[in-house]
N, C-alpha and C. Protein backbone atom coordinates (compact mmCIF):
# COMPACT_ATOMS: atom_id res chain seq x y z
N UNK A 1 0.85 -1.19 0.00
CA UNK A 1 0.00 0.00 0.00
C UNK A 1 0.89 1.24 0.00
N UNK A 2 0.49 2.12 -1.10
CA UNK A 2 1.48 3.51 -1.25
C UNK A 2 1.17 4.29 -0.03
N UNK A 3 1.80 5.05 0.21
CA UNK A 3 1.82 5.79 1.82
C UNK A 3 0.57 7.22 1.72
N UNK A 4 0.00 7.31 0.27
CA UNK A 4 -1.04 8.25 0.53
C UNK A 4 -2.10 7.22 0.17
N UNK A 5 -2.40 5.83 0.00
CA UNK A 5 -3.40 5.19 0.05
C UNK A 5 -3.61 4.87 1.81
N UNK A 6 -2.37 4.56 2.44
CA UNK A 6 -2.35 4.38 3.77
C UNK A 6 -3.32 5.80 4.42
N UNK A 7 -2.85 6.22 4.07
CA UNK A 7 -2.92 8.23 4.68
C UNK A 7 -4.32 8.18 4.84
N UNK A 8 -4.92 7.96 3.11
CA UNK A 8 -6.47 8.00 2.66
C UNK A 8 -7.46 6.81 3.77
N UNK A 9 -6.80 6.53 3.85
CA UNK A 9 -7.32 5.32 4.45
C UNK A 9 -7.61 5.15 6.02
N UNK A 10 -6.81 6.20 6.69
CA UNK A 10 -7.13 6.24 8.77
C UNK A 10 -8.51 7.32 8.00
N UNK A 11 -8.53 8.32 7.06
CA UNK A 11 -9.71 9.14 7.30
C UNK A 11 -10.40 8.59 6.58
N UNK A 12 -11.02 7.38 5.99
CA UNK A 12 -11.98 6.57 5.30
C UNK A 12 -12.22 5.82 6.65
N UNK A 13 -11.26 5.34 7.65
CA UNK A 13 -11.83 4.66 8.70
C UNK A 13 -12.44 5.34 9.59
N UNK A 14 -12.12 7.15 9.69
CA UNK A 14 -12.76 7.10 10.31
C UNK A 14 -13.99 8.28 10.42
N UNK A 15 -14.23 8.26 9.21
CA UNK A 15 -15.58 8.78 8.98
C UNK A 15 -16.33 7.80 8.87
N UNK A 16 -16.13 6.58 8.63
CA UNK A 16 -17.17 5.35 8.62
C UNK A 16 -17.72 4.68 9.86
N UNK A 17 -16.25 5.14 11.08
CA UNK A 17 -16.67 5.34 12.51
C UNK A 17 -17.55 6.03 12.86
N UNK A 18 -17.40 7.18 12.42
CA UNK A 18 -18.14 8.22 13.10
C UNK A 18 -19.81 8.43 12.41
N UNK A 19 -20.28 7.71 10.91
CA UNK A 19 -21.24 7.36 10.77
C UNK A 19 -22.06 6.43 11.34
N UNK A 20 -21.39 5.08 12.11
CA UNK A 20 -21.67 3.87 11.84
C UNK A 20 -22.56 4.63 13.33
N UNK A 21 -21.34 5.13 14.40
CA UNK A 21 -21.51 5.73 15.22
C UNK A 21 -22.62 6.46 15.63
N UNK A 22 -22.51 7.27 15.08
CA UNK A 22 -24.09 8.28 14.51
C UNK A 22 -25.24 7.78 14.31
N UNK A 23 -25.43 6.27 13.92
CA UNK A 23 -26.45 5.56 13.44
C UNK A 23 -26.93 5.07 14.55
N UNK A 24 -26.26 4.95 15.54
CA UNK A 24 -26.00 3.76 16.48
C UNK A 24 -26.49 4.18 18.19
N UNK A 25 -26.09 5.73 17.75
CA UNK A 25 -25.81 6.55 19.30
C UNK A 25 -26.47 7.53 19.27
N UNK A 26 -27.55 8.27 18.39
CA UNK A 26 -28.07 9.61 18.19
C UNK A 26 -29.06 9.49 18.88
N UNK A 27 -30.09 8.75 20.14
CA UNK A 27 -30.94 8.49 20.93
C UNK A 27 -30.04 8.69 22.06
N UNK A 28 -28.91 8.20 22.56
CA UNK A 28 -28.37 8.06 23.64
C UNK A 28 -27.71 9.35 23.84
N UNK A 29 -27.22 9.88 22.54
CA UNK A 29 -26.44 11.37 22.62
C UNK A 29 -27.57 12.33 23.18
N UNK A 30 -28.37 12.29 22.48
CA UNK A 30 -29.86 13.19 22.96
C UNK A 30 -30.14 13.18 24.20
N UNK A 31 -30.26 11.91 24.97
CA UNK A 31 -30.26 11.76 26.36
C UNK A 31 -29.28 12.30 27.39
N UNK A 32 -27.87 11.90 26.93
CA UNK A 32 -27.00 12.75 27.49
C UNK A 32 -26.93 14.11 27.85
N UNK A 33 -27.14 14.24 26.12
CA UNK A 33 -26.94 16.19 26.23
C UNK A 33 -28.31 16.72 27.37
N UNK A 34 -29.44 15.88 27.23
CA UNK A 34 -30.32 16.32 28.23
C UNK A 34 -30.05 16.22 29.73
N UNK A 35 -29.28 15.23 29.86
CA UNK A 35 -28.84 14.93 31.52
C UNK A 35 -27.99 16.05 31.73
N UNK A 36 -26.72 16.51 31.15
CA UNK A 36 -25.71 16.96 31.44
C UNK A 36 -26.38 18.33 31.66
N UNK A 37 -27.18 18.79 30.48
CA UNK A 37 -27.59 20.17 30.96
C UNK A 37 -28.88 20.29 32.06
N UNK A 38 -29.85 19.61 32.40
CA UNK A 38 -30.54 19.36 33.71
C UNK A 38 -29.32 19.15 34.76
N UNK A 39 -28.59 18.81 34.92
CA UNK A 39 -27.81 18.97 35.77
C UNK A 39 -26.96 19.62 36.27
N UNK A 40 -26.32 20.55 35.33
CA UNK A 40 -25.76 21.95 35.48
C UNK A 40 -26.21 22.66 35.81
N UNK A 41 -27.70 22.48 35.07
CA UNK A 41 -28.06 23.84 35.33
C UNK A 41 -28.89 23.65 36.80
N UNK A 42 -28.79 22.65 37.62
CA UNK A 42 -28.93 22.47 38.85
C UNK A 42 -28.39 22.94 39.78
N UNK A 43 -26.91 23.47 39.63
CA UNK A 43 -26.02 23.32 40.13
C UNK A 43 -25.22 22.29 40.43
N UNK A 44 -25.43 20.69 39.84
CA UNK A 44 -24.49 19.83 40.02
C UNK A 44 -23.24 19.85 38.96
N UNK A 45 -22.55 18.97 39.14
CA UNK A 45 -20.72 19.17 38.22
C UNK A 45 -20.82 17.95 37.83
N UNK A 46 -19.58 17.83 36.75
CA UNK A 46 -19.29 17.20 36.05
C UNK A 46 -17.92 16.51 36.52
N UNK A 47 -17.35 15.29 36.84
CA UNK A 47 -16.50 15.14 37.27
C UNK A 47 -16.22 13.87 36.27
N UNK A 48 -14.72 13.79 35.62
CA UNK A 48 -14.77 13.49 34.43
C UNK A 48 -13.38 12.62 34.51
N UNK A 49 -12.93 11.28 33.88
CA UNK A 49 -11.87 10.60 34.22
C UNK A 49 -11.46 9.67 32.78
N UNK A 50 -10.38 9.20 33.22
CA UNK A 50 -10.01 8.16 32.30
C UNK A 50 -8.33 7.72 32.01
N UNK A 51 -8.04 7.45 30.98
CA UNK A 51 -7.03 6.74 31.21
C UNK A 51 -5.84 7.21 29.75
N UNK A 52 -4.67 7.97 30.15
CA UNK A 52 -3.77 7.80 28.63
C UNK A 52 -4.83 9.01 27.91
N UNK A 53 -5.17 8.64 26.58
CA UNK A 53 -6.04 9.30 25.30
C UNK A 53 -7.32 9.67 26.56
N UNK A 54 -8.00 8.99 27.14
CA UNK A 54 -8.65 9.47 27.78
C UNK A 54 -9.05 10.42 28.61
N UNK A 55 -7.89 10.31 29.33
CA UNK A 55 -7.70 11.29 30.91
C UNK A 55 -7.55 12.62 29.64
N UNK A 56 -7.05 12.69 28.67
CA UNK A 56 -6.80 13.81 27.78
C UNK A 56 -7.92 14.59 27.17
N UNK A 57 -8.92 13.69 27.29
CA UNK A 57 -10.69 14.07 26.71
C UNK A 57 -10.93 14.83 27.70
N UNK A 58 -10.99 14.08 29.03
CA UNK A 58 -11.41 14.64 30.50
C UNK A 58 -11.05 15.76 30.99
N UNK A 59 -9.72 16.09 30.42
CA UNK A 59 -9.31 17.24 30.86
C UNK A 59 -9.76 18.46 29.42
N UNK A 60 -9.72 17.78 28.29
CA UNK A 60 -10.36 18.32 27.13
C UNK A 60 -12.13 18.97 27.59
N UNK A 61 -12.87 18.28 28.22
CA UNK A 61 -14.07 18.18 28.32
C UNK A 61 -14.38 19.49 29.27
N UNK A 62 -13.36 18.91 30.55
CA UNK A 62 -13.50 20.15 31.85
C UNK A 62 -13.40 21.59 31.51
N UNK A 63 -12.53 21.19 30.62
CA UNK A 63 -11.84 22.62 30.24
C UNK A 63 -12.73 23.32 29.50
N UNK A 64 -13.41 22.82 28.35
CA UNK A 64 -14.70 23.39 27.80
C UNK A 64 -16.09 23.67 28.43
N UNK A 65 -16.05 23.33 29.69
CA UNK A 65 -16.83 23.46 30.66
C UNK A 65 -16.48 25.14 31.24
N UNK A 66 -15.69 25.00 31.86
CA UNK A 66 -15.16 25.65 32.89
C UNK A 66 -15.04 27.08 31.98
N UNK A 67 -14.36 26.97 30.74
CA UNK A 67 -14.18 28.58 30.02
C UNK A 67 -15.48 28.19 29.25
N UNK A 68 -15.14 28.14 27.98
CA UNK A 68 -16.05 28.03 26.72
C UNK A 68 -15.74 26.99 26.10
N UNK A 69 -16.79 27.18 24.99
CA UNK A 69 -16.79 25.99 23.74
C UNK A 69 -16.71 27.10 22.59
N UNK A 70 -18.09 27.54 22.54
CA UNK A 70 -18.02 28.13 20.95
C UNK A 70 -19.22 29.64 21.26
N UNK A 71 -19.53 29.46 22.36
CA UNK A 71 -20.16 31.00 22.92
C UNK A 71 -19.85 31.04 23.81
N UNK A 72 -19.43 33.15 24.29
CA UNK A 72 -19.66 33.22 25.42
C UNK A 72 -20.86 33.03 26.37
N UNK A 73 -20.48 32.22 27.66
CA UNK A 73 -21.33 32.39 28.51
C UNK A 73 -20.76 32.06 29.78
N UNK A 74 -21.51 31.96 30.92
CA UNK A 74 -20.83 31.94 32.33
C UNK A 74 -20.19 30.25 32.40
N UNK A 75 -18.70 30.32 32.91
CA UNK A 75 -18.47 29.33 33.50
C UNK A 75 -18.98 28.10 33.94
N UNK A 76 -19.05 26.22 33.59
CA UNK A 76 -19.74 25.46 34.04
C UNK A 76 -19.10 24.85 34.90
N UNK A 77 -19.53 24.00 35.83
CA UNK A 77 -19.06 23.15 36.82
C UNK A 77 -18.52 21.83 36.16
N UNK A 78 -17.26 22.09 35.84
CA UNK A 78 -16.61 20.31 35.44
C UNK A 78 -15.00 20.12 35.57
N UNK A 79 -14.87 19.32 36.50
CA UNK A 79 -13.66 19.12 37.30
C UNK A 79 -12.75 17.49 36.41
N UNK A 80 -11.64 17.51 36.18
CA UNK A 80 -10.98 16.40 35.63
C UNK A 80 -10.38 15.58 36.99
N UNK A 81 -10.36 14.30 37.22
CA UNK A 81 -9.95 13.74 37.95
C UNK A 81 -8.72 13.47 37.72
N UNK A 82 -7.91 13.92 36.56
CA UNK A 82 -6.82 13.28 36.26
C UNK A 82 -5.82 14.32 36.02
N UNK A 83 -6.29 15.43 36.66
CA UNK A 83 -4.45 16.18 36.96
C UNK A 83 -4.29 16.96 37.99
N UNK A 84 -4.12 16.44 38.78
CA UNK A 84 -4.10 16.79 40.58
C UNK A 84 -2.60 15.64 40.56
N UNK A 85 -1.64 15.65 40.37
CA UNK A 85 -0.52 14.69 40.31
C UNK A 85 -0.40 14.67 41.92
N UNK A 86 -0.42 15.25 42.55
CA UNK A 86 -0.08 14.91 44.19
C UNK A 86 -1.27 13.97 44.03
N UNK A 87 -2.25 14.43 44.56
CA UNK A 87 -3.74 13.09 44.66
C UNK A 87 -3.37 12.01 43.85
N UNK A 88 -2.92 12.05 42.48
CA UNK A 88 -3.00 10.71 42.09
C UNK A 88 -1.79 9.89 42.52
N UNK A 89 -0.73 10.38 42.83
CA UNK A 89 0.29 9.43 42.83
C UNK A 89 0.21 9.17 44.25
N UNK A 90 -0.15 10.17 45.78
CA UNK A 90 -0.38 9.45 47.06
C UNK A 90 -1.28 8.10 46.79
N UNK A 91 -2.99 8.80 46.21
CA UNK A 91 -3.85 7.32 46.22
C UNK A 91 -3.01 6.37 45.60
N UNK A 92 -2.55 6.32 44.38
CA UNK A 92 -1.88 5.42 43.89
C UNK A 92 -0.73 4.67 44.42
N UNK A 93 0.06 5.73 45.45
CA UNK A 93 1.09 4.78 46.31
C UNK A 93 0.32 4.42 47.32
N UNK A 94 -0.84 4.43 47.88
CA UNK A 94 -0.96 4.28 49.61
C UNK A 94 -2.24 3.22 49.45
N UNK A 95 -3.06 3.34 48.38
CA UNK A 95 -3.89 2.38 48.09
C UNK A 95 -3.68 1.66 46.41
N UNK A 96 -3.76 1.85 45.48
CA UNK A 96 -3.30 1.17 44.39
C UNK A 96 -4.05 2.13 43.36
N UNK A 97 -3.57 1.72 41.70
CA UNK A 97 -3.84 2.52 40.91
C UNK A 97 -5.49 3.12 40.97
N UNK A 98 -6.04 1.61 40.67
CA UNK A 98 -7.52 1.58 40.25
C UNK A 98 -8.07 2.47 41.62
N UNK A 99 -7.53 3.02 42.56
CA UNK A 99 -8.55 3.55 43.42
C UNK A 99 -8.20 5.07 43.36
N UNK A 100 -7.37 5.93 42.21
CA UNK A 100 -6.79 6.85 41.83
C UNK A 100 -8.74 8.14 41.39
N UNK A 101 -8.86 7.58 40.93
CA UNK A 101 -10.38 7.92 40.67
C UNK A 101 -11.39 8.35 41.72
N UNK A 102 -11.79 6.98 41.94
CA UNK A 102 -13.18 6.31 42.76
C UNK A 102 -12.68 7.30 43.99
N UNK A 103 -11.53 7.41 44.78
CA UNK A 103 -11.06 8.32 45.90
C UNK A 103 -11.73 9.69 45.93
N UNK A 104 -11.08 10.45 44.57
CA UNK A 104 -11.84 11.61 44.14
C UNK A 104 -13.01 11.75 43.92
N UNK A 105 -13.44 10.99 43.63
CA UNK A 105 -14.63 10.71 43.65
C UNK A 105 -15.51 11.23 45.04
N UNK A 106 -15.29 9.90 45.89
CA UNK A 106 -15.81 9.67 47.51
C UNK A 106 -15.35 11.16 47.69
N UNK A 107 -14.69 12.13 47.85
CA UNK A 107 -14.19 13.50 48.29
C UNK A 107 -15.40 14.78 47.73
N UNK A 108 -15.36 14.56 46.54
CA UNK A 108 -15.67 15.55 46.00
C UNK A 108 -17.42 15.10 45.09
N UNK A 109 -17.75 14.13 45.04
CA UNK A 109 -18.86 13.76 44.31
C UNK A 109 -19.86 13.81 45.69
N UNK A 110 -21.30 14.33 44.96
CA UNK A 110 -22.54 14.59 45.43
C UNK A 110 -23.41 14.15 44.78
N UNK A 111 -24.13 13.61 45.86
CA UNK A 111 -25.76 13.63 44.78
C UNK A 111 -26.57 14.39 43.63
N UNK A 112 -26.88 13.89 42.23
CA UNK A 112 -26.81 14.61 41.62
C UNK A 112 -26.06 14.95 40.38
N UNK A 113 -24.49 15.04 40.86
CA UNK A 113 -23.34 15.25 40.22
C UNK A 113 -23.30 14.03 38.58
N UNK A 114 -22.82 13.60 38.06
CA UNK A 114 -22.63 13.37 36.98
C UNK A 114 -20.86 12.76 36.76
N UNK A 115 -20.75 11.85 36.64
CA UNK A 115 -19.26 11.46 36.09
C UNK A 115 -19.22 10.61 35.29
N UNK A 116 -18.26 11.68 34.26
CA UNK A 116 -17.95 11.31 32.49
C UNK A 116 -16.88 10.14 33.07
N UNK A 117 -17.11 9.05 32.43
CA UNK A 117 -16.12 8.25 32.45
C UNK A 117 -15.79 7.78 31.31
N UNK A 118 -14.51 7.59 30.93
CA UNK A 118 -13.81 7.15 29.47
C UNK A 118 -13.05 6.32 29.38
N UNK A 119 -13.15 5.09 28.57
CA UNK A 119 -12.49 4.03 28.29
C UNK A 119 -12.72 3.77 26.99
N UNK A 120 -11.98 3.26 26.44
CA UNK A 120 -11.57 2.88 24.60
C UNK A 120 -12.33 1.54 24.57
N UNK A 121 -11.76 0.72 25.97
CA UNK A 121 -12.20 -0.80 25.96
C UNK A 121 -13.40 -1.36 26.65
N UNK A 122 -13.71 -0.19 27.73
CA UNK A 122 -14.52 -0.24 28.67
C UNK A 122 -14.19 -1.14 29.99
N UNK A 123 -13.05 -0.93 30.03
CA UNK A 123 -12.42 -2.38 30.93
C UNK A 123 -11.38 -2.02 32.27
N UNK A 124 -11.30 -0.03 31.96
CA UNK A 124 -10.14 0.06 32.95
C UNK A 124 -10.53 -0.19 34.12
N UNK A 125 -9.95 -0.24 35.16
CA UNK A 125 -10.70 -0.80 36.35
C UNK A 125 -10.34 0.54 37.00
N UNK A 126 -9.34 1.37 36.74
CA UNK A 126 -9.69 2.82 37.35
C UNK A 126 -11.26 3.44 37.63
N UNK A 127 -11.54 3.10 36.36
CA UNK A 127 -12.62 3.89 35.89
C UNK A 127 -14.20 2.95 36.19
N UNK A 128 -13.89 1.85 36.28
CA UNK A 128 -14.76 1.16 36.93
C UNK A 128 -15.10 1.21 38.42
N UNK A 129 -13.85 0.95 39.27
CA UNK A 129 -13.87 1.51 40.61
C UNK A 129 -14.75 3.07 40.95
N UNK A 130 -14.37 4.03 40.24
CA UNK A 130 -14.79 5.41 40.23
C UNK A 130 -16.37 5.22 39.66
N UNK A 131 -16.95 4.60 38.52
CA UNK A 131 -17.88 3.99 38.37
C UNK A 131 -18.89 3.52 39.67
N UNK A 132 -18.24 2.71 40.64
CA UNK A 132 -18.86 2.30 41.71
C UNK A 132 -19.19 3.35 42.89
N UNK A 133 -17.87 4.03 42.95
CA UNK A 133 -18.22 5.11 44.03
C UNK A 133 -18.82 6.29 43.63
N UNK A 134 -19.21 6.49 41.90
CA UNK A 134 -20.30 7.45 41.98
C UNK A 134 -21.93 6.79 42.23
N UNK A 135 -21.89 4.99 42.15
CA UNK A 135 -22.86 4.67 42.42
C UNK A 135 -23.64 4.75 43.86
N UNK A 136 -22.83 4.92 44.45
CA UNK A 136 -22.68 4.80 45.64
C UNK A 136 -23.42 6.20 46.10
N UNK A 137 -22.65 6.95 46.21
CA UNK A 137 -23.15 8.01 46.76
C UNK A 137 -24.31 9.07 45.60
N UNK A 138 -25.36 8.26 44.70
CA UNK A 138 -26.09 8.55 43.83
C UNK A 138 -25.82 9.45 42.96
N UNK A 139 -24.74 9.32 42.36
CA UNK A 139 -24.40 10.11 41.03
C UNK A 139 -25.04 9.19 40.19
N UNK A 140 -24.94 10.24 38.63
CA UNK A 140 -25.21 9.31 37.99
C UNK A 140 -24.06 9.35 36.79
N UNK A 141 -24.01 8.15 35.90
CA UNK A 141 -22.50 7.81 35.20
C UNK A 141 -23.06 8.00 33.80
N UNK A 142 -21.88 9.21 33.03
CA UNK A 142 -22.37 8.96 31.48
C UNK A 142 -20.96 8.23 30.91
N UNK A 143 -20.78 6.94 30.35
CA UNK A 143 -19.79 6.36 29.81
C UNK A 143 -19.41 6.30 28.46
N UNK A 144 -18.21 7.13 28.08
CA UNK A 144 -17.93 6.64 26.52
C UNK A 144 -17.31 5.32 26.58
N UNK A 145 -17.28 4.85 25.63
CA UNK A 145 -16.76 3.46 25.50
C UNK A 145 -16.46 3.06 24.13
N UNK A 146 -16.51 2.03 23.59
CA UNK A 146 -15.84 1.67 22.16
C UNK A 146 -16.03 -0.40 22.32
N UNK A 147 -15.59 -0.42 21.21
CA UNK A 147 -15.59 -2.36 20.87
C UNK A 147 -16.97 -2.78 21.94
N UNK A 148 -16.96 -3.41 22.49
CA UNK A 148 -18.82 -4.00 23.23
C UNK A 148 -18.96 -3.63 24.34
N UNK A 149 -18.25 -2.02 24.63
CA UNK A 149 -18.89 -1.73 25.37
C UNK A 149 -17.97 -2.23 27.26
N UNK A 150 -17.44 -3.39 26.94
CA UNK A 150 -16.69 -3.83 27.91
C UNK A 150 -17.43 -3.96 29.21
N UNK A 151 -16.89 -4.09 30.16
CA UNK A 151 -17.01 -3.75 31.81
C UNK A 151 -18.31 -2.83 32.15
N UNK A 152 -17.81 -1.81 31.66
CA UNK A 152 -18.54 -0.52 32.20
C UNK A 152 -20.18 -0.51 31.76
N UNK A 153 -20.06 -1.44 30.64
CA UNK A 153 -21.86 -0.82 29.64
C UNK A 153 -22.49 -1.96 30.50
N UNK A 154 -21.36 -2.89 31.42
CA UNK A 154 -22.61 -3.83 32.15
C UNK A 154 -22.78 -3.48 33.82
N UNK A 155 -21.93 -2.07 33.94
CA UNK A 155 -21.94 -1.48 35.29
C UNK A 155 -23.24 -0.54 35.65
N UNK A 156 -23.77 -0.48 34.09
CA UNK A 156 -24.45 0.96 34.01
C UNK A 156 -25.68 0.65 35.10
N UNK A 157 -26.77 1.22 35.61
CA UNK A 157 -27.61 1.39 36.19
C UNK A 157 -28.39 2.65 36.08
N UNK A 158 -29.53 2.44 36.14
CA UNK A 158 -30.33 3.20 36.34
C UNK A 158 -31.09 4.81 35.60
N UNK A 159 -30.24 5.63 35.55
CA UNK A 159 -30.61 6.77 34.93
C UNK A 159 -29.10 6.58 33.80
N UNK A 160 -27.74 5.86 33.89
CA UNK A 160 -26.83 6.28 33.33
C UNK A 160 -26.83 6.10 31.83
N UNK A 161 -26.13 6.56 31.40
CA UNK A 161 -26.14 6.52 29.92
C UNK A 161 -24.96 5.91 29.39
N UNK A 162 -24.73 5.51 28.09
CA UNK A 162 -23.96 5.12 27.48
C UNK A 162 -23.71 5.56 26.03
N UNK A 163 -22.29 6.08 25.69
CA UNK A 163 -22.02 6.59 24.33
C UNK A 163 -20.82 5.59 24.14
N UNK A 164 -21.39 4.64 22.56
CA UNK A 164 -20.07 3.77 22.70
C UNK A 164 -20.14 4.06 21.06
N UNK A 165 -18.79 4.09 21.06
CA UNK A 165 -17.93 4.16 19.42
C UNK A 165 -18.25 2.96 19.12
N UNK A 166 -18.57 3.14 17.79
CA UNK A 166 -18.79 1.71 16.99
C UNK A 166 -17.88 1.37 16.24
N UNK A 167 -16.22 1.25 16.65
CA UNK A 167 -15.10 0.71 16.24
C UNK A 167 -14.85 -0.42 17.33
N UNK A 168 -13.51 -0.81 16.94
CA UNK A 168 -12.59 -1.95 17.81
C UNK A 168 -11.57 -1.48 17.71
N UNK A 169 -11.04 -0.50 17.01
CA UNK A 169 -9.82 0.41 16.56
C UNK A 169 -9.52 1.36 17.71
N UNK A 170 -8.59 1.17 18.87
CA UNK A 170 -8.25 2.17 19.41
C UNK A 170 -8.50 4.01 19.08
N UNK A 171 -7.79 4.05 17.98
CA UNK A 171 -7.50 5.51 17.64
C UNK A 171 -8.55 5.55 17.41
N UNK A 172 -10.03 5.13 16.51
CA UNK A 172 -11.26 5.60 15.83
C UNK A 172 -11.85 6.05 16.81
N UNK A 173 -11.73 4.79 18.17
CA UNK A 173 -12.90 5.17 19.20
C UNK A 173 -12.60 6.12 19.59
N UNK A 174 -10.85 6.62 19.71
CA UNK A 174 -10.98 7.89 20.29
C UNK A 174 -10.82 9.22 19.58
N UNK A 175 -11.21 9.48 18.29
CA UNK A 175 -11.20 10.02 17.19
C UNK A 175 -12.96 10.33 17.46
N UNK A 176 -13.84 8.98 17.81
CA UNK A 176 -15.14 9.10 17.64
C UNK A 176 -15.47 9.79 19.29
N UNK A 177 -14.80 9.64 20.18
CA UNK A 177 -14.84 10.15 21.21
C UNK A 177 -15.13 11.72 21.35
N UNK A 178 -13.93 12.41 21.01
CA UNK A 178 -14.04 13.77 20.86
C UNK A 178 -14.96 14.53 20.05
N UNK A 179 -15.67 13.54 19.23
CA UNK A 179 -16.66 13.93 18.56
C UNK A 179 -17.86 14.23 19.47
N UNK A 180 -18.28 13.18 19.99
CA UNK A 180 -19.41 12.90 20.91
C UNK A 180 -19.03 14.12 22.01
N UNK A 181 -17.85 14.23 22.53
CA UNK A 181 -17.53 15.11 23.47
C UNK A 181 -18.08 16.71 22.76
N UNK A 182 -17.87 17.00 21.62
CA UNK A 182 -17.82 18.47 21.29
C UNK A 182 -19.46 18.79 20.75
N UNK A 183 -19.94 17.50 20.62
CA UNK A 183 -21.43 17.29 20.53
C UNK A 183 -22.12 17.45 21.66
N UNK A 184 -21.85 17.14 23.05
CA UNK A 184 -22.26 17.24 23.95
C UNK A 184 -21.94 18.81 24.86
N UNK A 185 -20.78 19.16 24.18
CA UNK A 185 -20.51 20.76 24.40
C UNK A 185 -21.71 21.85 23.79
N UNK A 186 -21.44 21.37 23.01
CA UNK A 186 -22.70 21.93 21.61
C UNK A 186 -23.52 22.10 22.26
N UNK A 187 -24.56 20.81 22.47
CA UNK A 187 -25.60 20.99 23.09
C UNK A 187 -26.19 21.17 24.69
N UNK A 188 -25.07 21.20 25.51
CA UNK A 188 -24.86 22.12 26.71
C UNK A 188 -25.27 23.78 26.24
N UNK A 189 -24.57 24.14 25.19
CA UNK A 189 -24.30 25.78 25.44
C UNK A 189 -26.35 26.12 24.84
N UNK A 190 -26.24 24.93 23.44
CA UNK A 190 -27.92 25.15 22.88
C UNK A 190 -28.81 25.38 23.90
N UNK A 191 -29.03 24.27 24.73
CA UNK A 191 -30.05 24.03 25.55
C UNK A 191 -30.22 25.05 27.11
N UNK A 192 -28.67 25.25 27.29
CA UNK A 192 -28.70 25.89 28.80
C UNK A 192 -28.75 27.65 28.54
N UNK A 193 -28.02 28.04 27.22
CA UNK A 193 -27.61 29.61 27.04
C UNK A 193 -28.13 29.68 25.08
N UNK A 194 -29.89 29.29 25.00
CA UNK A 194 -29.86 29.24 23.60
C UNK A 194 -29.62 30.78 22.87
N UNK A 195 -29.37 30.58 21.84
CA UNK A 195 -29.04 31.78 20.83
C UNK A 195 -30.21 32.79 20.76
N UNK A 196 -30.40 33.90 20.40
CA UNK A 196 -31.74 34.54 20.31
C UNK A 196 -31.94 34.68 18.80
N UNK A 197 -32.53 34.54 18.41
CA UNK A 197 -33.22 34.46 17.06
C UNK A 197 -33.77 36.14 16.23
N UNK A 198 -33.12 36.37 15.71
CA UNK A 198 -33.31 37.85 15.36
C UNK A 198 -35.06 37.73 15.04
């Protein structure tokens, strides 16, 4: 394969992701975007995690929270679990990786609250643990995920939701990830601060 058929070929995979995706998830995205903004605009937060490409969404996600996306408007409540390096590396030396999360969690999560959790495989057990302790103290969990969903799409309960990439491809799911993420920005700013209509 010539190196611009290769080239042609990650963005043929992954617009076919992000359709297959689209086909698959546009009921569940709808639901989301409705939770996330009933819940903000509650005053509950967003507390958001994951792993590698992930923890990078999370902090991608918060951050579009916290300033902007694509209008001004006031500041939202969404905190990343994954760059506090003192917190993670004590929990991680004094109790073990997987409880790096779920800790922050138990500290800072409320009833109400909401935690984005992200996995490619659905399998990290970080994020599963943290999974449990928002169950716990009645959060509720919106999960991206990818390949079947893994661990997490059989953790779900109750009000939580699920956005899973319809790849098995590492990079797509998380290619299809940031999608869903800037979709769910989108429709935060629509629903909570809509546009006025001349």
């Amino acid at each position: 394969m010539s190196l611009t058929a290769r080239l042609r070929s990650h963005f043929e995979a992954s617009i076919q992701a992000k359709r297959d995706t689209l086909a698959a998830a546009l009921p569940a995205l709808e639901r989301a975007s409705a939770l996330l903004a009933q819940r903000l605009k509650a005053g509950n937060k967003v507390l958001a995690c994951g792993n590698g490409g992930s923890a990078a969404d999370s902090q991608h996600f918060a951050a579009e929270l916290t300033g902007r996306f694509e209008r001004e408007r006031p500041g939202l409540a969404g905190i990343a679990l994954t760059t506090d390096t003192s917190a993670l590396t004590a929990i991680a030396n004094d109790y073990s990786y997987d409880a790096v999360f779920a800790k922050q969690v138990q500290a800072l999560g409320r009833p109400g609250d909401v935690l984005l959790a992200i996995s490619t495989s659905g399998n990290s057990g970080s994020v599963l643990k943290a999974m449990d302790a928002a169950h716990a103290l009645g959060m509720t969990v919106l999960a991206l995920t990818g390949r079947d969903g893994g661990k997490m799409a059989r953790a779900l309960a109750g009000a939580d939701v699920e956005l899973r990439a319809a790849s098995n491809v590492t990079a797509r799911i998380q290619e299809v990830h940031i999608l869903l993420l800037h979709c769910l920005c989108d429709a935060i700013d629509e629903l909570l601060f809509p546009r006025t209509q001349p």
